[in-house]
Protein backbone atom coordinates (compact mmCIF):
# COMPACT_ATOMS: atom_id res chain seq x y z
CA UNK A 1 3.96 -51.38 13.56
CA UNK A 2 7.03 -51.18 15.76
CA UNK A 3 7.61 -50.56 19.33
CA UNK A 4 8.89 -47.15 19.11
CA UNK A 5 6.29 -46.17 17.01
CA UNK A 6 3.08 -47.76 18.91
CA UNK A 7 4.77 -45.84 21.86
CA UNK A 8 4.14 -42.87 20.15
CA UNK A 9 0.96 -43.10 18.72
CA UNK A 10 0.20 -44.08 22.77
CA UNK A 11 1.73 -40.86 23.63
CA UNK A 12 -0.02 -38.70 20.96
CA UNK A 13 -3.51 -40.17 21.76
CA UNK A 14 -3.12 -39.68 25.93
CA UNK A 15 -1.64 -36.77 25.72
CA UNK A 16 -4.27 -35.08 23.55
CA UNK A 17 -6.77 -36.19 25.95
CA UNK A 18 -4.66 -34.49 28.56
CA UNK A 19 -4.86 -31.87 27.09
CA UNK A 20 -8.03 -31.66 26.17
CA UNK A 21 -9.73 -33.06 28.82
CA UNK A 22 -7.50 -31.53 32.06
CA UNK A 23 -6.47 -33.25 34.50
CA UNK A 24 -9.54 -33.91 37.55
CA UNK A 25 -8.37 -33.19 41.29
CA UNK A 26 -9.40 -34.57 44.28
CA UNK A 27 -12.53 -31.98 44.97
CA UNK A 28 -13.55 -32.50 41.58
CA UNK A 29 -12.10 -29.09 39.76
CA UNK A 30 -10.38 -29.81 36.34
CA UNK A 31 -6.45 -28.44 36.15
CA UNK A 32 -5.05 -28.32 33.42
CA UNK A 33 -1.14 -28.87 32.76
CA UNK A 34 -0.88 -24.96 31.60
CA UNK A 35 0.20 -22.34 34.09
CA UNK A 36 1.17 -18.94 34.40
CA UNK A 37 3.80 -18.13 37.19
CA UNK A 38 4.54 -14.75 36.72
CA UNK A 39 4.22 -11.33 34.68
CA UNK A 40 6.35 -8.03 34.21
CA UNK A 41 6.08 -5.60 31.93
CA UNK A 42 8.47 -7.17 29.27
CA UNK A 43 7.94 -10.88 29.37
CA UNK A 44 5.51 -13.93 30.64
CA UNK A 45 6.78 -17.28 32.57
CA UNK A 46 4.42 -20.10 32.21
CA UNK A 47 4.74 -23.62 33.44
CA UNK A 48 3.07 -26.91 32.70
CA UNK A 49 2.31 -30.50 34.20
CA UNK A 50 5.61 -32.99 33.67
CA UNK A 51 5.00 -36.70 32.83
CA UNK A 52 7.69 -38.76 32.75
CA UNK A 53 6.62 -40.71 29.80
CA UNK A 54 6.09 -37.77 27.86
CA UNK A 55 9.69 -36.07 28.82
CA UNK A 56 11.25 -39.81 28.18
CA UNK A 57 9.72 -39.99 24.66
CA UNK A 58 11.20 -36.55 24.22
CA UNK A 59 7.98 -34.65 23.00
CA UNK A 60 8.46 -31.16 22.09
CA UNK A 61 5.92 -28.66 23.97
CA UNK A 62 5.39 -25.44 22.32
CA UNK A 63 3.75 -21.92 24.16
CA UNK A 64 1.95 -20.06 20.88
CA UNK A 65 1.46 -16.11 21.54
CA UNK A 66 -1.28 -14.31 19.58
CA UNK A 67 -1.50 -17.64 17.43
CA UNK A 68 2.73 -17.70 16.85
CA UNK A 69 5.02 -20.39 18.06
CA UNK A 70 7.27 -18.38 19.87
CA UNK A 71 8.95 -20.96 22.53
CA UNK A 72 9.34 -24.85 21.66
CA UNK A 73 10.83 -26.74 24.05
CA UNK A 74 10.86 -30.04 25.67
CA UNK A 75 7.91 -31.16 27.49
CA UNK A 76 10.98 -32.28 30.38
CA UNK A 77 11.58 -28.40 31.02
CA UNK A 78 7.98 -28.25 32.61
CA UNK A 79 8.71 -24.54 32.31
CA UNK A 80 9.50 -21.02 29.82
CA UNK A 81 9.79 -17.94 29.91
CA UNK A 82 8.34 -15.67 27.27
CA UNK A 83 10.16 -12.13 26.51
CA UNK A 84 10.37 -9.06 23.94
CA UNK A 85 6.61 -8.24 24.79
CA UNK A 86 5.29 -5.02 25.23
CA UNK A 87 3.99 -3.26 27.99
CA UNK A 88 0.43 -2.70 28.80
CA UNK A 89 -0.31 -5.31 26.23
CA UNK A 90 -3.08 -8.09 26.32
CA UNK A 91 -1.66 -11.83 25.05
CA UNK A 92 -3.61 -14.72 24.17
CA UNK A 93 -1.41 -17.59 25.44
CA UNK A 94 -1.50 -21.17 23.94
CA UNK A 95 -0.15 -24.14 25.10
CA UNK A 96 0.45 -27.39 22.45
CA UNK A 97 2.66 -30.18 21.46
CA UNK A 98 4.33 -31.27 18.37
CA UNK A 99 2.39 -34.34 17.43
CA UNK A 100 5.44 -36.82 15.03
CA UNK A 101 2.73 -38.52 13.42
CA UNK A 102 0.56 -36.48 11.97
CA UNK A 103 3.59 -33.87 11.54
CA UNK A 104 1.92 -30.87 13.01
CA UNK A 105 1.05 -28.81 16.50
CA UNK A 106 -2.22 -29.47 17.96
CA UNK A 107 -4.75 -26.76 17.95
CA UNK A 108 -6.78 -27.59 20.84
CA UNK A 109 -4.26 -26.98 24.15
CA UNK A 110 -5.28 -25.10 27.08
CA UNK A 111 -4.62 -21.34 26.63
CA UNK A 112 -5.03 -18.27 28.74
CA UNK A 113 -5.26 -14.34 28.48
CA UNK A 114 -2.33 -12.41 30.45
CA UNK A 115 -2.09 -8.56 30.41
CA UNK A 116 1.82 -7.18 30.55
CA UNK A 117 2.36 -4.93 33.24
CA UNK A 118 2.65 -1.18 32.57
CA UNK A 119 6.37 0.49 32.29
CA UNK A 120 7.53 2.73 35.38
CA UNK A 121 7.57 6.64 34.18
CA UNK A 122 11.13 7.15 32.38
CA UNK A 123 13.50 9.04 34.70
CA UNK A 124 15.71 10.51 31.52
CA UNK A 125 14.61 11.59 28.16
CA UNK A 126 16.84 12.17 24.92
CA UNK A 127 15.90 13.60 22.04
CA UNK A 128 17.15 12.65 18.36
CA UNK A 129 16.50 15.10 15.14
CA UNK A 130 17.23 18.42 13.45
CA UNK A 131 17.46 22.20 13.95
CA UNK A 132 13.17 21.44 14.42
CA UNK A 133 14.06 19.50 17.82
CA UNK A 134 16.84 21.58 18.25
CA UNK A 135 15.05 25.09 18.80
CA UNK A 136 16.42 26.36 15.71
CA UNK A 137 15.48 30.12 15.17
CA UNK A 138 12.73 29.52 18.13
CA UNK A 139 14.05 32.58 19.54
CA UNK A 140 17.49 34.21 18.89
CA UNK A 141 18.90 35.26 14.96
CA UNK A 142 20.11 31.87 13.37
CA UNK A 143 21.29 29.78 16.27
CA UNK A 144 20.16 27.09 18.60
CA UNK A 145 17.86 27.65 21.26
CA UNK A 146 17.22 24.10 22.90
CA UNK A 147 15.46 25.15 25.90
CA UNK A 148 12.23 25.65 23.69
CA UNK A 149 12.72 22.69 21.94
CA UNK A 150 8.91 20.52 22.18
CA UNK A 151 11.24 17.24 23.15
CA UNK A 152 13.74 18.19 25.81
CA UNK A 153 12.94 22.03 26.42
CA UNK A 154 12.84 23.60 29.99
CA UNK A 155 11.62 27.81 29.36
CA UNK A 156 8.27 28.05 30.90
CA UNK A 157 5.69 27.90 28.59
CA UNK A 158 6.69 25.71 26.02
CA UNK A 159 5.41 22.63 27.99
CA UNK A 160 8.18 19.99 26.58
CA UNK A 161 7.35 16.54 26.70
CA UNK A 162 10.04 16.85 29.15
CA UNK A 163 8.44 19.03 31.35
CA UNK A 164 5.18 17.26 31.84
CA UNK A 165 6.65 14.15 32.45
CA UNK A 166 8.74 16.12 35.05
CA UNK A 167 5.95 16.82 36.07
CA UNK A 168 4.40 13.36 37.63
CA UNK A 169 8.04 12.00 37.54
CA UNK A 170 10.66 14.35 39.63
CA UNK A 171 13.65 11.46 39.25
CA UNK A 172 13.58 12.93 35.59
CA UNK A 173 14.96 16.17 36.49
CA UNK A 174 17.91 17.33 35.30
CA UNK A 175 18.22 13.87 32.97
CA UNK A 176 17.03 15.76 29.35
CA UNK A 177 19.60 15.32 26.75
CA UNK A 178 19.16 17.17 23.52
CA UNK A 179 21.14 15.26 20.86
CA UNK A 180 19.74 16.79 17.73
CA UNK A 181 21.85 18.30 15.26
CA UNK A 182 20.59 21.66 13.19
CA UNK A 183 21.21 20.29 9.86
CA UNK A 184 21.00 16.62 10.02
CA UNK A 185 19.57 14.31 7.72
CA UNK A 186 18.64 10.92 8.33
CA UNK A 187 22.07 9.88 7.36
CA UNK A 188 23.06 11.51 10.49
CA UNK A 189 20.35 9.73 12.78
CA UNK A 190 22.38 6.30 13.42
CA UNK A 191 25.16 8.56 14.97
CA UNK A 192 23.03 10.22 16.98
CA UNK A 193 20.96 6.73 18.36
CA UNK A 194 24.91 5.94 19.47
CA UNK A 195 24.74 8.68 21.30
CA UNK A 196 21.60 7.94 23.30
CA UNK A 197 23.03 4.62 23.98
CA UNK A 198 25.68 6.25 25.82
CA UNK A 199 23.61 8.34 27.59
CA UNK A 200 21.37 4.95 28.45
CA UNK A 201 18.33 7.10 27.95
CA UNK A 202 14.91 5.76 29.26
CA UNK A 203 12.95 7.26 26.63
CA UNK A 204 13.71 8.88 23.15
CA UNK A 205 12.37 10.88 20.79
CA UNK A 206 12.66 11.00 17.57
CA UNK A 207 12.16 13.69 14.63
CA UNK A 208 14.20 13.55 11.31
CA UNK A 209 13.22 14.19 7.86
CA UNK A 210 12.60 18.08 7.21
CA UNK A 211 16.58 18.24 5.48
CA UNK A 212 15.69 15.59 3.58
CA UNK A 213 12.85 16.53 2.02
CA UNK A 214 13.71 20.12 1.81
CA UNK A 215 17.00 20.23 -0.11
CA UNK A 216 17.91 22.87 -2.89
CA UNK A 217 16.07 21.19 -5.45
CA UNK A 218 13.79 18.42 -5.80
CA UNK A 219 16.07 16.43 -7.27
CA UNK A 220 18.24 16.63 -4.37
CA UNK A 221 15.95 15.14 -1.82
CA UNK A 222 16.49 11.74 -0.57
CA UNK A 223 14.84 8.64 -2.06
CA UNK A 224 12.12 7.30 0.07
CA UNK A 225 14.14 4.16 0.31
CA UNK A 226 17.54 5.09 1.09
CA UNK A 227 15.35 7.31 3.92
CA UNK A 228 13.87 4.23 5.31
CA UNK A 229 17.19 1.86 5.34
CA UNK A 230 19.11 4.62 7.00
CA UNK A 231 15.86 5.03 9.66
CA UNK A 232 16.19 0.88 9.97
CA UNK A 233 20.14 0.91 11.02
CA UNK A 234 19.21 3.63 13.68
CA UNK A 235 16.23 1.55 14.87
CA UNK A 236 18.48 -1.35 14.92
CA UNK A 237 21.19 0.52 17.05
CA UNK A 238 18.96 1.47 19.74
CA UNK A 239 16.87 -1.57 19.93
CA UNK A 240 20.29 -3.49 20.63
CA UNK A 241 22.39 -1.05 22.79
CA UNK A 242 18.71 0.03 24.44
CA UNK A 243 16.62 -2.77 24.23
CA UNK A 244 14.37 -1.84 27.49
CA UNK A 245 14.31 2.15 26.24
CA UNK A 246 10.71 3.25 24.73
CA UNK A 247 11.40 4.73 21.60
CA UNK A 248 8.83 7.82 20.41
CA UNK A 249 9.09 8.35 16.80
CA UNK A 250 7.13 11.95 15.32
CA UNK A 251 6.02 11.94 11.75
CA UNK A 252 7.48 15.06 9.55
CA UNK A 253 5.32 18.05 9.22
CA UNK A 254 3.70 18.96 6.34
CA UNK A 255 6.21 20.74 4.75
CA UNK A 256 3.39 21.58 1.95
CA UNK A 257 1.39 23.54 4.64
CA UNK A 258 4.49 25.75 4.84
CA UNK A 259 3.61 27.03 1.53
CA UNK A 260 -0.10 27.36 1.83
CA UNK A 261 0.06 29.86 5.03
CA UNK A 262 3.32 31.59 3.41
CA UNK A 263 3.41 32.26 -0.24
CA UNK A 264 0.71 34.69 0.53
CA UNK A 265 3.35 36.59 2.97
CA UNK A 266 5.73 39.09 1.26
CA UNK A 267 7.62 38.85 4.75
CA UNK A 268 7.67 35.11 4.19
CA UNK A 269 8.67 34.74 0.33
CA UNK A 270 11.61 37.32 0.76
CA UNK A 271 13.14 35.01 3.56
CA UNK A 272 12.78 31.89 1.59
CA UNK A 273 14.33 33.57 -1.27
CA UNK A 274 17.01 35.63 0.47
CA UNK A 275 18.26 32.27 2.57
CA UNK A 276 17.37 29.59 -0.38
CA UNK A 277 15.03 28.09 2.49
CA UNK A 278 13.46 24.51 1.14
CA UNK A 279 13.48 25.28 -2.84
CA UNK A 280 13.08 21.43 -3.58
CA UNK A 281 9.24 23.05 -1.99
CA UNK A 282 9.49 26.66 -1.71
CA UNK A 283 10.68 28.07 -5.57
CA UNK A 284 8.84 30.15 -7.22
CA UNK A 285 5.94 30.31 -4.29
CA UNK A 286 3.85 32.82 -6.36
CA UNK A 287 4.11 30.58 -9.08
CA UNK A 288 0.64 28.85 -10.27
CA UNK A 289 2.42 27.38 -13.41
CA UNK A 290 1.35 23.41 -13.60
CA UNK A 291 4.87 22.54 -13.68
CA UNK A 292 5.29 24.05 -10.03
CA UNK A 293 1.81 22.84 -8.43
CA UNK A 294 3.21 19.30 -9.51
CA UNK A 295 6.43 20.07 -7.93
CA UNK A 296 4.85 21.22 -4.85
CA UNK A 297 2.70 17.66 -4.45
CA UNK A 298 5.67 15.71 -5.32
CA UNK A 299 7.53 17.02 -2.45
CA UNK A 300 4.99 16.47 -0.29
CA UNK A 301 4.49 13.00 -1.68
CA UNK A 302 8.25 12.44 -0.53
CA UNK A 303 6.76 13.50 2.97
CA UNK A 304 4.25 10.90 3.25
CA UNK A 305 6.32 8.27 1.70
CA UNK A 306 8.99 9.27 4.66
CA UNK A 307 6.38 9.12 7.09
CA UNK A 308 5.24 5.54 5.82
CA UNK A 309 9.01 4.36 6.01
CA UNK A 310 8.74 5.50 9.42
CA UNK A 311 5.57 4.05 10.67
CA UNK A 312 6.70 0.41 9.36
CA UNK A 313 9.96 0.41 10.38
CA UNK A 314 8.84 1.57 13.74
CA UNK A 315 6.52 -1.32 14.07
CA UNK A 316 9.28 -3.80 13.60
CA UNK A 317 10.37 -2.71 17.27
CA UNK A 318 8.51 -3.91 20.12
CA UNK A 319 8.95 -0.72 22.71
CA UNK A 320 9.04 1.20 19.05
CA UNK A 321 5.49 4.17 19.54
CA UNK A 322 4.94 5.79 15.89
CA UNK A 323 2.64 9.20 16.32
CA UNK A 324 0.33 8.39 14.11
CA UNK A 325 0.98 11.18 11.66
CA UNK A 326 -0.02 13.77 14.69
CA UNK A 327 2.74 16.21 13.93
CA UNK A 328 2.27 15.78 10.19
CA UNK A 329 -1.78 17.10 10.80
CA UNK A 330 -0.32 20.07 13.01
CA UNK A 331 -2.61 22.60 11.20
CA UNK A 332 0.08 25.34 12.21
CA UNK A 333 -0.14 28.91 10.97
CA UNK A 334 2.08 31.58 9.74
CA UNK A 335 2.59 33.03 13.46
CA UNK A 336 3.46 29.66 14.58
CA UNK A 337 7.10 30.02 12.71
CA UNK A 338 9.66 32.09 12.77
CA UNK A 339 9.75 35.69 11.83
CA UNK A 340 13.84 34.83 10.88
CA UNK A 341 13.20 32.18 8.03
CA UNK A 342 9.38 31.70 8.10
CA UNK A 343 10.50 27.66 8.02
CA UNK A 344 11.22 26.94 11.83
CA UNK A 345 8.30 27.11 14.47
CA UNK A 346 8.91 30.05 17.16
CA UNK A 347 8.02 29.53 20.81
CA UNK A 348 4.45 29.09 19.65
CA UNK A 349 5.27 26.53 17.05
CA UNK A 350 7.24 24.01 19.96
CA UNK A 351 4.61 24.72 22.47
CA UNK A 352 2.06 23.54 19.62
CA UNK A 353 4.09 20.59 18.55
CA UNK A 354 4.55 19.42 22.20
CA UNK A 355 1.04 19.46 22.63
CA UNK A 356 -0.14 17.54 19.68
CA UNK A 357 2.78 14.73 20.52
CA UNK A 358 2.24 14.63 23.97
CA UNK A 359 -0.68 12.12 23.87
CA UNK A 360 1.11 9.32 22.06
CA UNK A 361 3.92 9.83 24.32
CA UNK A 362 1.72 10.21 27.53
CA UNK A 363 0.44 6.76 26.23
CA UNK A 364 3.84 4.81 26.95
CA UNK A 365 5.52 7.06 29.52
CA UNK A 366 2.39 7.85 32.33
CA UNK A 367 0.39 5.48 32.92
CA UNK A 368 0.96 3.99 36.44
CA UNK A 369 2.22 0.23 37.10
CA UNK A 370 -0.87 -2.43 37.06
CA UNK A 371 -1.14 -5.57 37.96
CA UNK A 372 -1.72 -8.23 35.29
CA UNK A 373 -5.13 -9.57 34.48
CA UNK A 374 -5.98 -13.16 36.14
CA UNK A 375 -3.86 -15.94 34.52
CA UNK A 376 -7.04 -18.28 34.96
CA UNK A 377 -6.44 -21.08 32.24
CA UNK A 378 -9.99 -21.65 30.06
CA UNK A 379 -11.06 -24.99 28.71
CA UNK A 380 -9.03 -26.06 25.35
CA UNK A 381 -11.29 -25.22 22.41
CA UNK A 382 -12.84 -28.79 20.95
C-alpha cells in the first residue's frame, strides 16, 4: 500500500469516527463538527469543525438537504451557504464526506432540522391572465372593468386578493398592477411575465387558459403540450428576472360547468349563439346527441390536462404556489356570470373567485415573520 493511500484510508477511518462519535468538550458535552449559523427565509448557512489534515488531504465535505447533495465543497471552507429554499419550510440538514475509497458519501454524519423563516407580506401585487382577471363584462357592455377583477380589483365588495392583503399590509396600496389582456392565450403569458418583471412585482397571480380551451371549435383548442411549454417559458421568465417574487398560479374553471347551469337558460343559449361564445364547448347546448356529450367531456378533458400542465410546471419553481384546483371546483351558478355573454363572472362571480383563491394565497402572503426552529445538531444515525 502506498503512502498517499494509507494516508487516506487514516483519514477515512478518523474522520468517520469524528463524525460519528462528536467531538467531547471539556464539561463533558459531545459537539459535533456540524453547525448552523444562520436562517432567512430563502436560504441556510451552516458551518463545520476544520482539521488541518483533513483540508490538506483535500477531502470533499458535502451538506445533503431532504436526503439531496446540494453543496459539496472542501472540508478547508469550514463553511456554506444553502439557497433557493422556500419559506416557511422545514429541512432536514445532513452533513457527510466523500469517502475515495469506498467511492461513496457516508450516511451516518451529524444532521439537524432548520425551519425557513416566513416571507414579509408583499407590498405590490400584479396580476397575469385574460378578460377573466381582467373584469371582462363584470359590469359595463363588452369592455374591461378591472376594478372588479378577483386579483387586483379595488370596488368595494368584490374583496380582491388585493384588497385583503391591503388590508394587514398598507405599504401595498396603490402598488396593484393589472397586466391581463382580454383575449390572451397562453401564447401571450411570457409577454405579460416581462411585464411584471418590469414592474418588480412582489407577488403575482396568475390565470390563463379559458381562450385556449374555448376556441371556435374543438379542433382549434390548444394541445395540452404546446399549453404547458408556453406556461414553462413564462415560469422561466419570472423565476429569473423575479427570483425572490411569490408566484400564485389559479387552475382554469370548469368550463364544462358553464354548460350544465346554462344550456337550460334560453337567455344563456341565445348569447352563446349570437356572439359564437366557446363553441369548441358551447355548440349545439340543447344537443343530447352522443357525438356532442363526447365533445363536451373532451373539452373539459383539455381543462384538466391544462390544469395538470400547470400544477407540475408550477412545482418546478421554488416560490411557485399552485391552487390546488380551487378555482376549477368553484361550483358557480348561472347568476354568478354575466347577463352580457353568460361566459364571464359578474361582480358576484370575482367576489366568489377571490374568495375561493384567497386561502392558498393567504398561505404565502400573511403569515407573519417567525423565527426558525432550534438548529440543535442530533446524534449521527449508527
Amino acid at each position: 500500500m502506498t503512502v498517499t493511500k494509507r494516508l487516506a484510508v487514516l483519514l477515512t477511518i478518523s474522520l468517520a469516527v469524528l463524525l460519528t462519535a462528536g467531538c467531547e468538550g471539556e464539561d463533558g458535552t459531545v459537539a459535533y463538527p456540524f453547525h448552523v449559523d444562520s436562517v432567512d427565509a430563502r436560504s441556510v448557512t451552516v458551518s463545520w469543525l476544520v482539521i488541518d489534515a483533513y483540508a490538506d488531504a483535500g477531502t470533499t465535505f458535502g451538506v445533503f438537504v431532504d436526503g439531496a447533495l446540494v453543496a459539496p465543497v472542501p472540508a478547508a471552507d469550514g463553511v456554506t451557504t444553502i439557497e433557493g429554499l422556500r419559506p416557511s419550510t422545514t429541512y432536514e440538514l445532513r452533513l457527510q464526506f466523500f469517502d475515495p475509497n469506498a467511492g461513496t458519501w457516508t450516511t451516518n454524519g451529524p444532521w439537524t432540522v432548520i425551519t425557513t423563516e416566513a416571507m414579509a407580506p408583499p407590498t405590490s401585487i400584479a396580476a397575469l391572465g385574460d378578460s377573466i382577471t381582467r373584469g371582462f363584462n363584470a359590469s359595463g357592455f363588452y369592455v374591461d372593468w378591472p376594478s372588479r377583477s378577483w386579483s387586483t380589483g379595488t370596488e368595494s365588495g368584490v374583496n380582491s386578493i388585493y384588497q385583503r392583503l391591503l388590508a394587514s399590509e398598507p405599504a401595498i396600496a396603490g402598488n396593484n398592477f393589472n397586466l391581463s389582456q382580454s383575449g390572451a392565450k397562453m401564447v401571450h403569458l411570457n409577454g405579460q411575465a416581462a411585464d411584471a418583471v418590469a414592474s418588480d412585482a412582489e407577488l403575482v397571480t396568475i390565470l390563463m387558459g379559458a381562450n385556449d380551451v374555448c376556441t371556435s371549435s374543438e379542433a382549434t383548442m390548444t394541445p395540452a403540450s404546446t399549453y404547458r411549454a408556453q406556461f414553462a417559458t413564462a415560469m422561466n421568465t419570472l423565476s429569473t428576472g423575479l427570483p425572490d417574487t411569490r408566484v400564485f398560479v389559479a387552475s382554469i374553471p370548469d368550463v364544462h360547468r358553464l354548460w350544465e347551469v346554462g344550456h337550460t337558460s334560453f337567455a344563456a343559449r341565445t348569447a352563446w349563439g349570437t356572439y359564437r361564445i366557446c363553441q369548441s364547448l358551447l355548440a349545439s347546448p340543447t344537443s343530447t346527441a352522443t357525438a356532442d356529450v363526447e365533445r363536451r367531456e373532451r373539452v373539459r378533458q383539455r381543462v384538466v390536462e391544462y390544469n395538470a400542465a400547470l400544477r407540475d410546471v408550477c412545482a418546478e419553481h421554488v416560490l411557485c404556489t399552485y391552487d390546488d384546483d380551487a378555482a376549477f371546483e368553484v361550483p358557480f351558478v348561472l347568476s354568478d356570470l354575466s347577463g352580457w355573454d353568460y361566459f364571464h363572472p359578474n361582480r358576484a362571480g370575482q367576489t366568489k373567485a377571490a374568495a375561493a383563491l384567497w386561502p392558498a394565497v393567504a398561505a404565502i402572503t400573511t403569515e407573519p415573520p417567525t423565527a426558525p426552529a432550534a438548529a440543535l445538531v442530533a446524534e449521527p444515525a449508527g
